[in-house]
Protein backbone atom coordinates (compact mmCIF):
# COMPACT_ATOMS: atom_id res chain seq x y z
CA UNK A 1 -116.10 -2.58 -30.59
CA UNK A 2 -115.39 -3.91 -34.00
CA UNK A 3 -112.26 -2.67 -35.93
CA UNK A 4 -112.12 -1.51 -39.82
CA UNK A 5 -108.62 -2.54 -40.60
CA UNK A 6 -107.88 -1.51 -44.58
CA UNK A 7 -105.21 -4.18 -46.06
CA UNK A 8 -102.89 -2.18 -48.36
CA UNK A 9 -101.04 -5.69 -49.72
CA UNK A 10 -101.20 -9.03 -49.58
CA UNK A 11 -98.61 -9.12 -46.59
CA UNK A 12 -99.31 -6.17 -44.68
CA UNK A 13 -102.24 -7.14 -42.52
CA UNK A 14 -102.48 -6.57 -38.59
CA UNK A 15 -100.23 -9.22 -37.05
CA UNK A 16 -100.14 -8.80 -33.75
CA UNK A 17 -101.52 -5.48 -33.48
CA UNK A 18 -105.35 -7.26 -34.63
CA UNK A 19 -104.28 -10.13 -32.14
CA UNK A 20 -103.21 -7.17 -29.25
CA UNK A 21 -107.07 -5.39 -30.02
CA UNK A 22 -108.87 -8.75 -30.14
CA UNK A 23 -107.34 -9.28 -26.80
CA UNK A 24 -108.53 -6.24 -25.25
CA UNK A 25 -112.18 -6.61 -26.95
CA UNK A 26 -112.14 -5.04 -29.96
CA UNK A 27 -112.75 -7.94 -32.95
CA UNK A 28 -111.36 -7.15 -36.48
CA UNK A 29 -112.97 -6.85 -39.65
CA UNK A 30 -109.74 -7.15 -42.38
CA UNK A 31 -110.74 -5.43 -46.01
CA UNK A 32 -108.48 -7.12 -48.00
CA UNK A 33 -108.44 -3.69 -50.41
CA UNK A 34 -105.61 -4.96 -53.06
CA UNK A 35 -107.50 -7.95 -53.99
CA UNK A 36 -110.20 -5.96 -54.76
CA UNK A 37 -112.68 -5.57 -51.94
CA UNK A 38 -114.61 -2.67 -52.14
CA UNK A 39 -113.44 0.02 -49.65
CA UNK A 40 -116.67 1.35 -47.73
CA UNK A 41 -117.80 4.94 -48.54
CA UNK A 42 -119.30 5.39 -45.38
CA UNK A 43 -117.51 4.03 -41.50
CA UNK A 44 -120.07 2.32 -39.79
CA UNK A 45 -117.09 0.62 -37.43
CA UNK A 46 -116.26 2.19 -33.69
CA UNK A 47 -112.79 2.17 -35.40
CA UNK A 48 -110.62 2.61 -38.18
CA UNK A 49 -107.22 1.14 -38.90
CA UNK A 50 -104.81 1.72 -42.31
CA UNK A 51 -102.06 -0.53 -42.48
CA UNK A 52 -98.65 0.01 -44.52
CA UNK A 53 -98.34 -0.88 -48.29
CA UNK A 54 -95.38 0.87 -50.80
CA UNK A 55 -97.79 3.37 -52.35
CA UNK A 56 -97.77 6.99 -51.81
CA UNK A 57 -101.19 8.50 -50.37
CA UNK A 58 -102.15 9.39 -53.51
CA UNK A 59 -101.34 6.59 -55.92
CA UNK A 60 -104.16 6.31 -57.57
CA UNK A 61 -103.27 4.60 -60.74
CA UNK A 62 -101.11 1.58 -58.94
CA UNK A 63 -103.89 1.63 -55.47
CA UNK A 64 -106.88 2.28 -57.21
CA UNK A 65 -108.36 2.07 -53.72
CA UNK A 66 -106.43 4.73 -51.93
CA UNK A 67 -109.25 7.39 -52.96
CA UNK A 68 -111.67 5.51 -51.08
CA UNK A 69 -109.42 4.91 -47.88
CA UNK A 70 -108.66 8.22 -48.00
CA UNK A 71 -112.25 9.50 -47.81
CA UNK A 72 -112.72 7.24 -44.93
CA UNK A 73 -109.18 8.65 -43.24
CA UNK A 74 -111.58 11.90 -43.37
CA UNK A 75 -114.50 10.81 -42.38
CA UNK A 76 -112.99 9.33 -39.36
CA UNK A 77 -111.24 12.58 -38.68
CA UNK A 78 -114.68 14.45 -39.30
CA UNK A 79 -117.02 12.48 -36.91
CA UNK A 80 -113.59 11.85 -34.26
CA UNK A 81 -114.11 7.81 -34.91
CA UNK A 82 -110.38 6.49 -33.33
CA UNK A 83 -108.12 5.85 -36.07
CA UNK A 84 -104.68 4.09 -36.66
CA UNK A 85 -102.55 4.20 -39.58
CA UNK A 86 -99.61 2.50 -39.63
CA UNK A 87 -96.52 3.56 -42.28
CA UNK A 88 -98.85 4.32 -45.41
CA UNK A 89 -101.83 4.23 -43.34
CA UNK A 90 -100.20 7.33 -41.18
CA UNK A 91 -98.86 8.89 -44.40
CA UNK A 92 -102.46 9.09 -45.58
CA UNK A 93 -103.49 10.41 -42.25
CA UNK A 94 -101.19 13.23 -42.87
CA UNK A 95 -101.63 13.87 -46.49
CA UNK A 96 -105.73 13.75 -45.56
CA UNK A 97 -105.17 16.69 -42.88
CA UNK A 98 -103.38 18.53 -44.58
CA UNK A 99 -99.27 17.67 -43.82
CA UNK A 100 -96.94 16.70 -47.00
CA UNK A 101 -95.17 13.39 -47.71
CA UNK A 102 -92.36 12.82 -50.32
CA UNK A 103 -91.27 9.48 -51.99
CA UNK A 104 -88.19 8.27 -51.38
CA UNK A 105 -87.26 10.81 -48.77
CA UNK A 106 -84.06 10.77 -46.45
CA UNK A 107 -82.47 7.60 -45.67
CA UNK A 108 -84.20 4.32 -45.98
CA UNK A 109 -85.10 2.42 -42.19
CA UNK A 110 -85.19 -1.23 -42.22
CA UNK A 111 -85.02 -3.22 -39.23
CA UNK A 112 -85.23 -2.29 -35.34
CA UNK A 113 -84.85 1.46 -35.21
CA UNK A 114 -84.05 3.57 -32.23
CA UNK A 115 -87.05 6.13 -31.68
CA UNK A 116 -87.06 8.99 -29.13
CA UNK A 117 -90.55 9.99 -27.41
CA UNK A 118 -91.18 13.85 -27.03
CA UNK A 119 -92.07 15.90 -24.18
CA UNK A 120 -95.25 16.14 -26.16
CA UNK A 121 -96.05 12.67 -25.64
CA UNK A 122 -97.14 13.32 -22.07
CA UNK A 123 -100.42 14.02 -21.84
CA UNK A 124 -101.12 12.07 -25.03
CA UNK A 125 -103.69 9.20 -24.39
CA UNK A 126 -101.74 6.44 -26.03
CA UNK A 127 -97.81 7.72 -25.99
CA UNK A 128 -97.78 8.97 -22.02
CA UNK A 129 -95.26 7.54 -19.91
CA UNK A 130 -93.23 5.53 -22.20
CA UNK A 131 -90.09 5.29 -21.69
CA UNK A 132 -88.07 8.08 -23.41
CA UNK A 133 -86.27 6.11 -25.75
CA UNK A 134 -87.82 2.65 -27.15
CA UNK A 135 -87.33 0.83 -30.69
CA UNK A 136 -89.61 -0.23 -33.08
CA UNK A 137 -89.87 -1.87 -36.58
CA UNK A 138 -89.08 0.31 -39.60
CA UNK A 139 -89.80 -0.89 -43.51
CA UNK A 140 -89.94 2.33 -45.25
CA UNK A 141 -88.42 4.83 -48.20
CA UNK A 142 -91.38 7.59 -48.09
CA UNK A 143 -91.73 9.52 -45.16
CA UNK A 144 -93.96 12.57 -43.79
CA UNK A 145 -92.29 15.80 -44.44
CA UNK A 146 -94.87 18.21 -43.03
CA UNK A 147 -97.27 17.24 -40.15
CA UNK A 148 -100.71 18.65 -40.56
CA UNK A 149 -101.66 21.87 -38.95
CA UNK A 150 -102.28 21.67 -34.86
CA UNK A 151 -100.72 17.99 -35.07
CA UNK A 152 -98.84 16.82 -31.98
CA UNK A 153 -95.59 15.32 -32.96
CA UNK A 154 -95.47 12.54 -30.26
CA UNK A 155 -92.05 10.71 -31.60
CA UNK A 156 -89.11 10.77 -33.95
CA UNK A 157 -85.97 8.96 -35.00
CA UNK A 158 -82.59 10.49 -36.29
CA UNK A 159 -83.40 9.12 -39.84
CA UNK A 160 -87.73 10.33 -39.79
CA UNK A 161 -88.58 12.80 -37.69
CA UNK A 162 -92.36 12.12 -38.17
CA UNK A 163 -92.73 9.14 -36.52
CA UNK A 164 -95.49 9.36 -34.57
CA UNK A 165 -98.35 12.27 -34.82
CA UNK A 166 -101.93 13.02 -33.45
CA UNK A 167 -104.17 14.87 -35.66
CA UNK A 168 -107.46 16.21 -33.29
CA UNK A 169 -108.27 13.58 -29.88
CA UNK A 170 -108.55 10.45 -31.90
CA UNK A 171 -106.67 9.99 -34.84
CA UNK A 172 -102.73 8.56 -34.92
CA UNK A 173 -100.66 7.71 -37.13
CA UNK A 174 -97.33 6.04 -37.00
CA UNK A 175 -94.47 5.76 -39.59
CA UNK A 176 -93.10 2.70 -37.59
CA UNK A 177 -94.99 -1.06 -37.97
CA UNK A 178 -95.62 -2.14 -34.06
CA UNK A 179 -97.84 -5.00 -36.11
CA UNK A 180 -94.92 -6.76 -37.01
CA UNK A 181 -92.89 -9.44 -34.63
CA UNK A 182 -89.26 -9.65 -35.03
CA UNK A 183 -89.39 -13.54 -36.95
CA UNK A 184 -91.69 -11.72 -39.87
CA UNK A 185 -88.39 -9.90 -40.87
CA UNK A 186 -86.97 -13.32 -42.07
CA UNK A 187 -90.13 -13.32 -44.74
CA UNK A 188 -88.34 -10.23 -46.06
CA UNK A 189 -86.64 -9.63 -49.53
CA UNK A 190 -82.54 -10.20 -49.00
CA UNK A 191 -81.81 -8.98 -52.28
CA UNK A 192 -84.20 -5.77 -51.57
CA UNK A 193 -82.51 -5.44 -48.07
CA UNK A 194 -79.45 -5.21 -49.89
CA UNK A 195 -80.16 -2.79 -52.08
CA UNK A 196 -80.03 -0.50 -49.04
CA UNK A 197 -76.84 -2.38 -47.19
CA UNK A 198 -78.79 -4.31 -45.08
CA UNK A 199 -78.71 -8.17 -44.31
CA UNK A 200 -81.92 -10.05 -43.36
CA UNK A 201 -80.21 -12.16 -40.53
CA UNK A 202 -78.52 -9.54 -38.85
CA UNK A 203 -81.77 -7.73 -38.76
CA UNK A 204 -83.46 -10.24 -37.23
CA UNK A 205 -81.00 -10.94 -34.61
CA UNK A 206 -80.80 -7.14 -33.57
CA UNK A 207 -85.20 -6.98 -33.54
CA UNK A 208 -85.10 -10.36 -31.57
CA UNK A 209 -82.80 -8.49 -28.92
CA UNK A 210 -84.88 -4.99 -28.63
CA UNK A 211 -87.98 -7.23 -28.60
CA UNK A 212 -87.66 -7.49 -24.81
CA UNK A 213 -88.52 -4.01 -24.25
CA UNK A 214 -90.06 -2.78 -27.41
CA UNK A 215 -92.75 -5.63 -27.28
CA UNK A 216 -94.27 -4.44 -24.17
CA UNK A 217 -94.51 -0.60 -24.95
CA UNK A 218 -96.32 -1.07 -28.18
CA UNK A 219 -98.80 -4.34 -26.99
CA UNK A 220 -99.64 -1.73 -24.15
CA UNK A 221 -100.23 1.47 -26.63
CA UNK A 222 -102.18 -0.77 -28.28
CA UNK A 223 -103.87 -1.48 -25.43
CA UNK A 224 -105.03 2.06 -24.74
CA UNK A 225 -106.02 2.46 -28.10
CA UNK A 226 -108.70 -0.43 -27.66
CA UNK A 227 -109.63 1.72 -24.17
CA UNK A 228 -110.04 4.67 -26.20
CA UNK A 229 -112.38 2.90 -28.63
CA UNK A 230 -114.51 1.30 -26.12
CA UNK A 231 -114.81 4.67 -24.16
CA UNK A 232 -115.91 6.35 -27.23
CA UNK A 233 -118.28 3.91 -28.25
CA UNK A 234 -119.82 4.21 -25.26
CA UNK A 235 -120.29 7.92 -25.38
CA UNK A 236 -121.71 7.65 -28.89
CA UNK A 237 -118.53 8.97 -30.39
């Protein structure tokens, strides 16, 4: 039950998703990848998680790590380890399989963002029975423009349609950040947020208010995701 989680940047680690999956069992081991720990080349954890970070997949020259990450994203896939990624961490799970993702795609989300569940969702082990519309915290300029063959598009937004995906039984990824608690948004850049016509305080205010239901919904995917990785630990994967 311990937890690979890759560290894109020096504020993007697993808030209260790593607290949610230490809660449930599953202890973390954080690579702190951009300061220059060496990203495994083989996954010896009963889990993977890739957290956000403003790189493309493939960004070699400014992430000189992402090569690495990415052949774990694969290996994971390969030997059905449960995976994670979260913003770039999903983007890489879709580049990896085979899906596309464009820089600076659409219209920026920043802030608490409406998201709408699909019918798909249903019999998906961490997305069933939520409730048909939810929010959840958006940072993000890139998007997914292509899921990878046989994905199942679980969720979307009217900005992003590919907000949530499955690639295969254990692999998700997530354009949204459940990690992050509505008071982190006061950490974030005001000049940056208005660059895009957005202001840090109101932001806050309106993630502090859909915190009441959104908190619950992701805390109990989360949840399931721990199940999932203790149930396939114990069948050896």
């Amino acid at each position: 039950m311990r937890v690979l989680a890759v560290q894109n940047t020096p504020r993007g680690g697993p808030g209260r998703v790593g607290d949610w999956l230490e809660e449930a069992g599953a202890a973390m081991d954080v690579l702190h990848a951009y300061a220059g720990e060496a990203v495994p080349s083989r996954l010896t954890h009963a889990a993977l998680v890739v957290l956000g970070g403003g790189f493309m997949p493939n960004d070699d020259a400014r992430a000189p790590w992402l090569g690495a990450t990415r052949g774990l994203v694969a290996t994971a896939l390969a030997e059905r380890t449960p995976f994670l990624g979260i913003c770039l961490g999903g983007q890489l799970l879709a580049h990896v399989a085979g899906g596309k993702v464009a820089a600076r795609h659409g219209v920026p989300e920043m802030g608490s963002t409406a998201l709408t569940v699909r019918t798909e969702a249903a019999a998906d082990p961490l997305f069933h029975s939520l409730p048909a519309q939810v929010t959840a915290i958006e940072r993000h300029v890139d998007a997914v423009t292509s899921l990878p063959p046989g994905a199942v598009w679980l969720a979307r937004s009217d900005r992003c349609p590919y907000q949530a995906f499955r690639v295969g039984e254990r692999a998700w990824g997530v354009q949204f950040h459940p990690e992050t608690a509505p008071e982190r948004l006061l950490t974030w850049d005001p000049a940056s947020l208005a660059e895009h016509g957005d202001d840090r305080e109101a932001l806050h205010r309106r993630a502090e208010e859909d915190a009441r239901t959104a908190t619950p919904v992701w805390h109990e995917v989360t949840r399931r995701f721990a199940a999932l990785i203790r149930r396939a630990a114990a069948a050896g994967r």
